[in-house]
N, C-alpha and C. Protein backbone atom coordinates (compact mmCIF):
# COMPACT_ATOMS: atom_id res chain seq x y z
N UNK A 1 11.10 7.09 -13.00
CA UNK A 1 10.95 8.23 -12.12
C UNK A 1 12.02 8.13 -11.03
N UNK A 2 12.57 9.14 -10.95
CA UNK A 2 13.85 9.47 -9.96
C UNK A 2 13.59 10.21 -8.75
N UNK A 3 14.13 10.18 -7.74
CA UNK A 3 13.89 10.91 -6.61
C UNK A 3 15.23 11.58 -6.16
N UNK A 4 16.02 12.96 -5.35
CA UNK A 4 17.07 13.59 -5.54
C UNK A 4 17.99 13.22 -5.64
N UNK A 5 18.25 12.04 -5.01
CA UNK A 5 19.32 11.05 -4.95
C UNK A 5 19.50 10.25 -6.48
N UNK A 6 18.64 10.36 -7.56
CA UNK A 6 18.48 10.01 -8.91
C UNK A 6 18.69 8.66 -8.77
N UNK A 7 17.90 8.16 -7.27
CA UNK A 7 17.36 6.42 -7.33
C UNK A 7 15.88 6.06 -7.70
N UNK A 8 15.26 5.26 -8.14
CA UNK A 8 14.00 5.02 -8.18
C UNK A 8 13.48 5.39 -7.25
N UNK A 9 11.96 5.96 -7.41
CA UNK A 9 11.46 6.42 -6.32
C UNK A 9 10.70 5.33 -5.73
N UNK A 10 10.72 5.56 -4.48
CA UNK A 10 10.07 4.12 -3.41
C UNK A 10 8.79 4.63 -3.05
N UNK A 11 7.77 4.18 -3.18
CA UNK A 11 6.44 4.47 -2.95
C UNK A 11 5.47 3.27 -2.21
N UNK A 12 4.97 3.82 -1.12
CA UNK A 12 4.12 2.81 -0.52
C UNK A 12 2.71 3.13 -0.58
N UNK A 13 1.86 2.30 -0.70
CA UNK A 13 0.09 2.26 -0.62
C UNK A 13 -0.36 1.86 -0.14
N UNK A 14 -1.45 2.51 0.73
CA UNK A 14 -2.01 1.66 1.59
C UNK A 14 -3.99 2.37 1.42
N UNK A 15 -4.38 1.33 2.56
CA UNK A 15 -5.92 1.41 1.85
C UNK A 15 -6.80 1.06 1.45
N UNK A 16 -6.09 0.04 0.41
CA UNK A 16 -7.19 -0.80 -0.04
C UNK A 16 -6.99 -2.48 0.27
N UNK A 17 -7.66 -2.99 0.34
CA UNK A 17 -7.98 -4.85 0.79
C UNK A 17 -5.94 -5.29 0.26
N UNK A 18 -6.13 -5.82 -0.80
CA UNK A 18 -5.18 -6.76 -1.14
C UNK A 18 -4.90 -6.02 -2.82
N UNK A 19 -3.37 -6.76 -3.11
CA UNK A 19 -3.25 -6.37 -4.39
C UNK A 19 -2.36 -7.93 -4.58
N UNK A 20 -2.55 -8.62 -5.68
CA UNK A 20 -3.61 -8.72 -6.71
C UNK A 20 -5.22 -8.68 -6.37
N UNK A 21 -5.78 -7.90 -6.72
CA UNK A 21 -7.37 -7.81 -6.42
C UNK A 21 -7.61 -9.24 -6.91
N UNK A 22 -8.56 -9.53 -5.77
CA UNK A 22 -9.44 -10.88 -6.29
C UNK A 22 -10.27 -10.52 -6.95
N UNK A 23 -11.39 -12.14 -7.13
CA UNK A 23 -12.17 -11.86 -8.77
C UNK A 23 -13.48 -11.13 -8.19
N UNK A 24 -13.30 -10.87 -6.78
CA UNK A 24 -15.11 -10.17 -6.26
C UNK A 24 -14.94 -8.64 -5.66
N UNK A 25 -13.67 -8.84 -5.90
CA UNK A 25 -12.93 -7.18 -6.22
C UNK A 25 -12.25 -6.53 -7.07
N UNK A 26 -12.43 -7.00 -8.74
CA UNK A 26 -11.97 -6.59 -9.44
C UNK A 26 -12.57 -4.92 -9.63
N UNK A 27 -13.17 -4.52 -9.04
CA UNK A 27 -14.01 -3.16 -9.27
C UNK A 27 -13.66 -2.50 -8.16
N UNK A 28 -13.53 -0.89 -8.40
CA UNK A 28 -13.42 -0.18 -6.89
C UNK A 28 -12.25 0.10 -7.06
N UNK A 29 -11.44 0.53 -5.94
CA UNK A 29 -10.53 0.63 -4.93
C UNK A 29 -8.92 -0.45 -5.30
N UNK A 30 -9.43 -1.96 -4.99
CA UNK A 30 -8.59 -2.19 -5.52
C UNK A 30 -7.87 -2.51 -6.91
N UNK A 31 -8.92 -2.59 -7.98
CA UNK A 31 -8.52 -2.41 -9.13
C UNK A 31 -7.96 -1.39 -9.56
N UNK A 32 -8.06 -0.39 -9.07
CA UNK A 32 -7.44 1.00 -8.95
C UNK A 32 -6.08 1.07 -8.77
N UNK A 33 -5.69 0.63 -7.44
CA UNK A 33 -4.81 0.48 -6.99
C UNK A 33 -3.46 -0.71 -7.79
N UNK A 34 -4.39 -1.25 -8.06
CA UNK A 34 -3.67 -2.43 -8.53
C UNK A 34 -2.87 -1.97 -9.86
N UNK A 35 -3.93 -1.04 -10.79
CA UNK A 35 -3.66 -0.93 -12.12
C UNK A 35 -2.38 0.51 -11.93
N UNK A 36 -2.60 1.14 -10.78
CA UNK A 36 -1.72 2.61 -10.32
C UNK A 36 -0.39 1.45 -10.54
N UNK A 37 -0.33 0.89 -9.39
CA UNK A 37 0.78 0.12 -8.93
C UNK A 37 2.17 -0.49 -10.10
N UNK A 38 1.13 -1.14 -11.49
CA UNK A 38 1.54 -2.08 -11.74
C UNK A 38 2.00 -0.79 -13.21
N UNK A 39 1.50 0.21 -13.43
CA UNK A 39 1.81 1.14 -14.32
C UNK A 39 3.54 2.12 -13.98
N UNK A 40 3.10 2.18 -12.21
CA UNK A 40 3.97 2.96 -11.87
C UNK A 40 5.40 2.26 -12.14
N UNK A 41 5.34 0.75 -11.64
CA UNK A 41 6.61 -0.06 -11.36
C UNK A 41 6.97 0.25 -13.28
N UNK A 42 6.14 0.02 -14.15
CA UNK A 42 6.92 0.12 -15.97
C UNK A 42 7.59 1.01 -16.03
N UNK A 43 6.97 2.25 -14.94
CA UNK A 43 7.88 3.67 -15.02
C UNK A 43 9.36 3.72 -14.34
N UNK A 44 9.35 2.45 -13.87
CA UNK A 44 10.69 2.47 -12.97
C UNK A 44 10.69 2.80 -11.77
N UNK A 45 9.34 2.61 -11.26
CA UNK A 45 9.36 3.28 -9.66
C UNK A 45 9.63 1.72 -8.76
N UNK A 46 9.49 2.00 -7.84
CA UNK A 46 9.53 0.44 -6.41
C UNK A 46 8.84 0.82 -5.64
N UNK A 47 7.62 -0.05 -6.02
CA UNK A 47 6.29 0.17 -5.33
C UNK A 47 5.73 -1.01 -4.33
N UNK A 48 5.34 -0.69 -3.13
CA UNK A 48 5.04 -1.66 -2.20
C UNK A 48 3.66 -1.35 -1.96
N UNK A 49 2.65 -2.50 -2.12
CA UNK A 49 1.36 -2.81 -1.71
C UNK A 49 0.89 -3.20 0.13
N UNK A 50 0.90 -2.31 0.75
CA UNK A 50 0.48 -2.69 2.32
C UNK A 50 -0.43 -3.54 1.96
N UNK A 51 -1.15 -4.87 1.90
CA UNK A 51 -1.96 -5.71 2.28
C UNK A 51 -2.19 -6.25 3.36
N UNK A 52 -4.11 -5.68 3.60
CA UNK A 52 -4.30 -6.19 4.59
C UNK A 52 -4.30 -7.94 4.92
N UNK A 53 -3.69 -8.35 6.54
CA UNK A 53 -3.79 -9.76 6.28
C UNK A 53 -5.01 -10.25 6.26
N UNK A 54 -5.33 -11.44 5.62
CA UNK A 54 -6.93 -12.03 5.83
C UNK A 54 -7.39 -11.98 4.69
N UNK A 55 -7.06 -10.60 4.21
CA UNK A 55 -7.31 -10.16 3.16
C UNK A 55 -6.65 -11.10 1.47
N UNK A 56 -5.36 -11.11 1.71
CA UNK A 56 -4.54 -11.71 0.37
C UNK A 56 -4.36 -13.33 0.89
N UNK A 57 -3.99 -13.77 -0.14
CA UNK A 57 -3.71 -15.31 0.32
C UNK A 57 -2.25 -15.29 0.94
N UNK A 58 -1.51 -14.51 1.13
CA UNK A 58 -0.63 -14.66 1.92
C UNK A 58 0.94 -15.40 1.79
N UNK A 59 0.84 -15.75 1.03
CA UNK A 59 2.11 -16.54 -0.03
C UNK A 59 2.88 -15.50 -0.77
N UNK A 60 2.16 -14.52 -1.55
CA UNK A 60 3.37 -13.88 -2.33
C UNK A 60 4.14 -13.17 -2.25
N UNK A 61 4.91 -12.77 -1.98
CA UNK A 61 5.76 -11.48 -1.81
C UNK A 61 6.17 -10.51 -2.94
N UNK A 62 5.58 -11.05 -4.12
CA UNK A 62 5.86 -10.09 -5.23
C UNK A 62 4.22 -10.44 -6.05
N UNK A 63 3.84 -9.15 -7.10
CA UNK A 63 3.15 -9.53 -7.83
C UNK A 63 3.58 -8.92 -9.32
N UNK A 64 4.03 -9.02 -10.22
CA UNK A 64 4.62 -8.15 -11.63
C UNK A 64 5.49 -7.33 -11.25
N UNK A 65 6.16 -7.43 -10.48
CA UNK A 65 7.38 -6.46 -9.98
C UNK A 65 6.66 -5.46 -9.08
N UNK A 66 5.70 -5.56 -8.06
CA UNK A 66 4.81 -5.11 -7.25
C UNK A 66 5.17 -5.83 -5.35
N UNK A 67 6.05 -5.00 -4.79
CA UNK A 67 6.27 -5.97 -3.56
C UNK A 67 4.91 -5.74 -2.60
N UNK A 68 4.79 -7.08 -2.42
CA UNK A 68 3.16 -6.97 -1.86
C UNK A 68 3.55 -7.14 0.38
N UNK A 69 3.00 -6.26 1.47
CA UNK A 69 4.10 -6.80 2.14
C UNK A 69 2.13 -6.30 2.85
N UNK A 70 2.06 -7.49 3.63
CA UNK A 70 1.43 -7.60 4.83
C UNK A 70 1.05 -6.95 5.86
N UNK A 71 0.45 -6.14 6.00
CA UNK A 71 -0.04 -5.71 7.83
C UNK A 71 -1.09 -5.94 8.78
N UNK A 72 -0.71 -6.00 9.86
CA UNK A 72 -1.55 -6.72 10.64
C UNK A 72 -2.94 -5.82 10.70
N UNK A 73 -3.93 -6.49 11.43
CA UNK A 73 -5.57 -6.08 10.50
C UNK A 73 -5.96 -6.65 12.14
N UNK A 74 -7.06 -5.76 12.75
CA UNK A 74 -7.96 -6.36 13.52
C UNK A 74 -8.90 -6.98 12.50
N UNK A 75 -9.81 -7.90 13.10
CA UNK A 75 -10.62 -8.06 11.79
C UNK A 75 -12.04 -8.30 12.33
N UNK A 76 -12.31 -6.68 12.98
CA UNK A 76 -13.73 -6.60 13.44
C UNK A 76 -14.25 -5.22 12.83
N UNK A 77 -16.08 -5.66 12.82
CA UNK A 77 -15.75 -4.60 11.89
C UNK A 77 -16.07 -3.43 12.32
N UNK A 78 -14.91 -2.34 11.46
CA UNK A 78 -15.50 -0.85 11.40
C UNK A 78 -13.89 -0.81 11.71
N UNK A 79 -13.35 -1.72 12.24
CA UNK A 79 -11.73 -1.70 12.83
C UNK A 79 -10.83 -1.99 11.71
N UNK A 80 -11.06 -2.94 10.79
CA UNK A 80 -9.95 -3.08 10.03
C UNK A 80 -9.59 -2.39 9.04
N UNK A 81 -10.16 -1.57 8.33
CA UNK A 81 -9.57 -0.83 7.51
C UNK A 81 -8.61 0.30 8.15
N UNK A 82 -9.23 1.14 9.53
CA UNK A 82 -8.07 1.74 10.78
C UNK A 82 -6.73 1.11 10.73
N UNK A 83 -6.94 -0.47 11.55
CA UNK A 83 -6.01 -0.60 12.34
C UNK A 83 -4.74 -1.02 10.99
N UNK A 84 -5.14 -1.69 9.92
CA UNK A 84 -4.34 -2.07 7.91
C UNK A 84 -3.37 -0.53 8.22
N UNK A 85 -4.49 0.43 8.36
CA UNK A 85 -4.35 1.30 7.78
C UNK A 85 -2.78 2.40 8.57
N UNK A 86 -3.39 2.39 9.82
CA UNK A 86 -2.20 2.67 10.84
C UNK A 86 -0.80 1.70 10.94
N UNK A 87 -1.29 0.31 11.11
CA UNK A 87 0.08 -0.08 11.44
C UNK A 87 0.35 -0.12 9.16
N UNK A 88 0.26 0.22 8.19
CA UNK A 88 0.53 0.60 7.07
C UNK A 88 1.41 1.50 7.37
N UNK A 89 1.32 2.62 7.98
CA UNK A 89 1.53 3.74 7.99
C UNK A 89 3.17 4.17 8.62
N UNK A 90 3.01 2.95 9.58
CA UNK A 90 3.94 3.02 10.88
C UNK A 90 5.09 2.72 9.96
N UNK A 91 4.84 1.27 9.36
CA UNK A 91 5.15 0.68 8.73
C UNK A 91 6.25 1.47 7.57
N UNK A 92 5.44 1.93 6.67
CA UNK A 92 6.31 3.27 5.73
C UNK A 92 6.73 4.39 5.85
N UNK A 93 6.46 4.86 7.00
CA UNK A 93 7.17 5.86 7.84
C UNK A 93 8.50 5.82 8.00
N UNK A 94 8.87 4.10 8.53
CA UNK A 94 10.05 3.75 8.83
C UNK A 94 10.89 2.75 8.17
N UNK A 95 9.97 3.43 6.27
CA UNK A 95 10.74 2.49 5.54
C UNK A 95 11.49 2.80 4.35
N UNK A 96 11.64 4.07 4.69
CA UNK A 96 12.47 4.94 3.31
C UNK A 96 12.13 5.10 2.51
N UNK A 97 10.05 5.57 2.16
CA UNK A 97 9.61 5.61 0.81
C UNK A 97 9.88 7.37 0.68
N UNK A 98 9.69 7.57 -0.67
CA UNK A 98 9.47 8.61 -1.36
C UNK A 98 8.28 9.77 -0.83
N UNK A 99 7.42 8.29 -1.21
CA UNK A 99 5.84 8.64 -1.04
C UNK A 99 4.94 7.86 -0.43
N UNK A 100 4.28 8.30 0.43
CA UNK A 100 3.31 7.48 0.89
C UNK A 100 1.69 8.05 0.32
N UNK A 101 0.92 6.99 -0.63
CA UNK A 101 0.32 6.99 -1.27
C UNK A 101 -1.40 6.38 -0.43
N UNK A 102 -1.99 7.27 0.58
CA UNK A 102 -3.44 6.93 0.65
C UNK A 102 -4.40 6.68 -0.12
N UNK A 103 -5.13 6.09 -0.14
CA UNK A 103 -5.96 5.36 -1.07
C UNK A 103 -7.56 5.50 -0.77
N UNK A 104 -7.49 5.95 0.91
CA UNK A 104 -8.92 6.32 1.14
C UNK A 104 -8.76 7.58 1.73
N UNK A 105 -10.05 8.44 1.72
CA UNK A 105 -9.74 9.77 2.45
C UNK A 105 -10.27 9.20 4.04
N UNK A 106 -10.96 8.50 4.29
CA UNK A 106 -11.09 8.00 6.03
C UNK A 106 -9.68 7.39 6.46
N UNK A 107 -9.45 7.26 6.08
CA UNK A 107 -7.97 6.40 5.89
C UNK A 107 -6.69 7.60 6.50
N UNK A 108 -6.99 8.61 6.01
CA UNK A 108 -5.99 9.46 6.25
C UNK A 108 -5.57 10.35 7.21
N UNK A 109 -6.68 9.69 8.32
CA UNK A 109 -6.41 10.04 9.68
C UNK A 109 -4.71 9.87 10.38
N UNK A 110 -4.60 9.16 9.85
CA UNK A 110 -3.14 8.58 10.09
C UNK A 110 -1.79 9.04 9.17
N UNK A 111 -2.78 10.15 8.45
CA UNK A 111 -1.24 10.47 7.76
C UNK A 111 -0.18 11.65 8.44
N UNK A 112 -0.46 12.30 9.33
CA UNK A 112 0.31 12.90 10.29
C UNK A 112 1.81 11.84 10.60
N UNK A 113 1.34 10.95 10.79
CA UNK A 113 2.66 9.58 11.45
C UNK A 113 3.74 9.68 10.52
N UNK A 114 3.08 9.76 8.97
CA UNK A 114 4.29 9.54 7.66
C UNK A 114 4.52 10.59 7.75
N UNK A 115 3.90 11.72 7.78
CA UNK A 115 4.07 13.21 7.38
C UNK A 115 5.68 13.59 8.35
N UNK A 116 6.03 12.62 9.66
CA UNK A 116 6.55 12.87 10.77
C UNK A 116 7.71 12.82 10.06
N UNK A 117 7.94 11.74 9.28
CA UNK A 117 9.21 10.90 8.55
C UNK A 117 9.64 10.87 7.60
N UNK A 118 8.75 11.93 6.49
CA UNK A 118 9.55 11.40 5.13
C UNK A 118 10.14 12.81 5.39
């Protein structure tokens, strides 16, 4: 998949916990995400996983050709999926994706910020 410039298209996600889903989240949200992700990159896209921190073990920077990249997380609750979710946002706003890809509809309070930039 190409974008006008007929470069791969750059796509970011945000939303859900971590990608690689762990084994007590293989269901839901991030299996979802995970399986979007890892389909899109076969298509030729360059896809980045916002992971919340706390959330992933924190070591990888790639997963199957999946760049997995970190954001900071309050980690109280009712707050962290917000705050993943905003500084996500800030994050791909100002990072030359294509697309910015929400994953929750509470979540999408914050899509005005990307909406600013792509």
């Amino acid at each position: 998949m190409k974008n006008k410039n007929n470069d791969s298209l750059k796509i970011a996600m945000l939303g859900h916990k971590t990608v690689p889903a762990m084994d007590s989240s293989r269901v839901g949200i991030e299996a979802a995400v995970e399986e979007l992700a890892l389909r899109l990159v076969e298509m030729g896209c360059e896809v980045t996983c916002c992971n919340r921190t706390g959330c992933d073990n924190g070591c990888l920077k790639e997963y199957k050709g999946v760049k997995l990249k970190p954001v900071p997380t309050f980690k109280r609750k009712g707050l962290a999926a917000m705050t993943s979710s905003f500084f996500a946002t800030v994050m791909a706003a100002f990072g030359g994706y294509d697309i910015i890809h929400f994953h929750a509809e509470g979540l999408c309070f914050w899509i005005w910020i990307g909406l600013l930039f792509l």
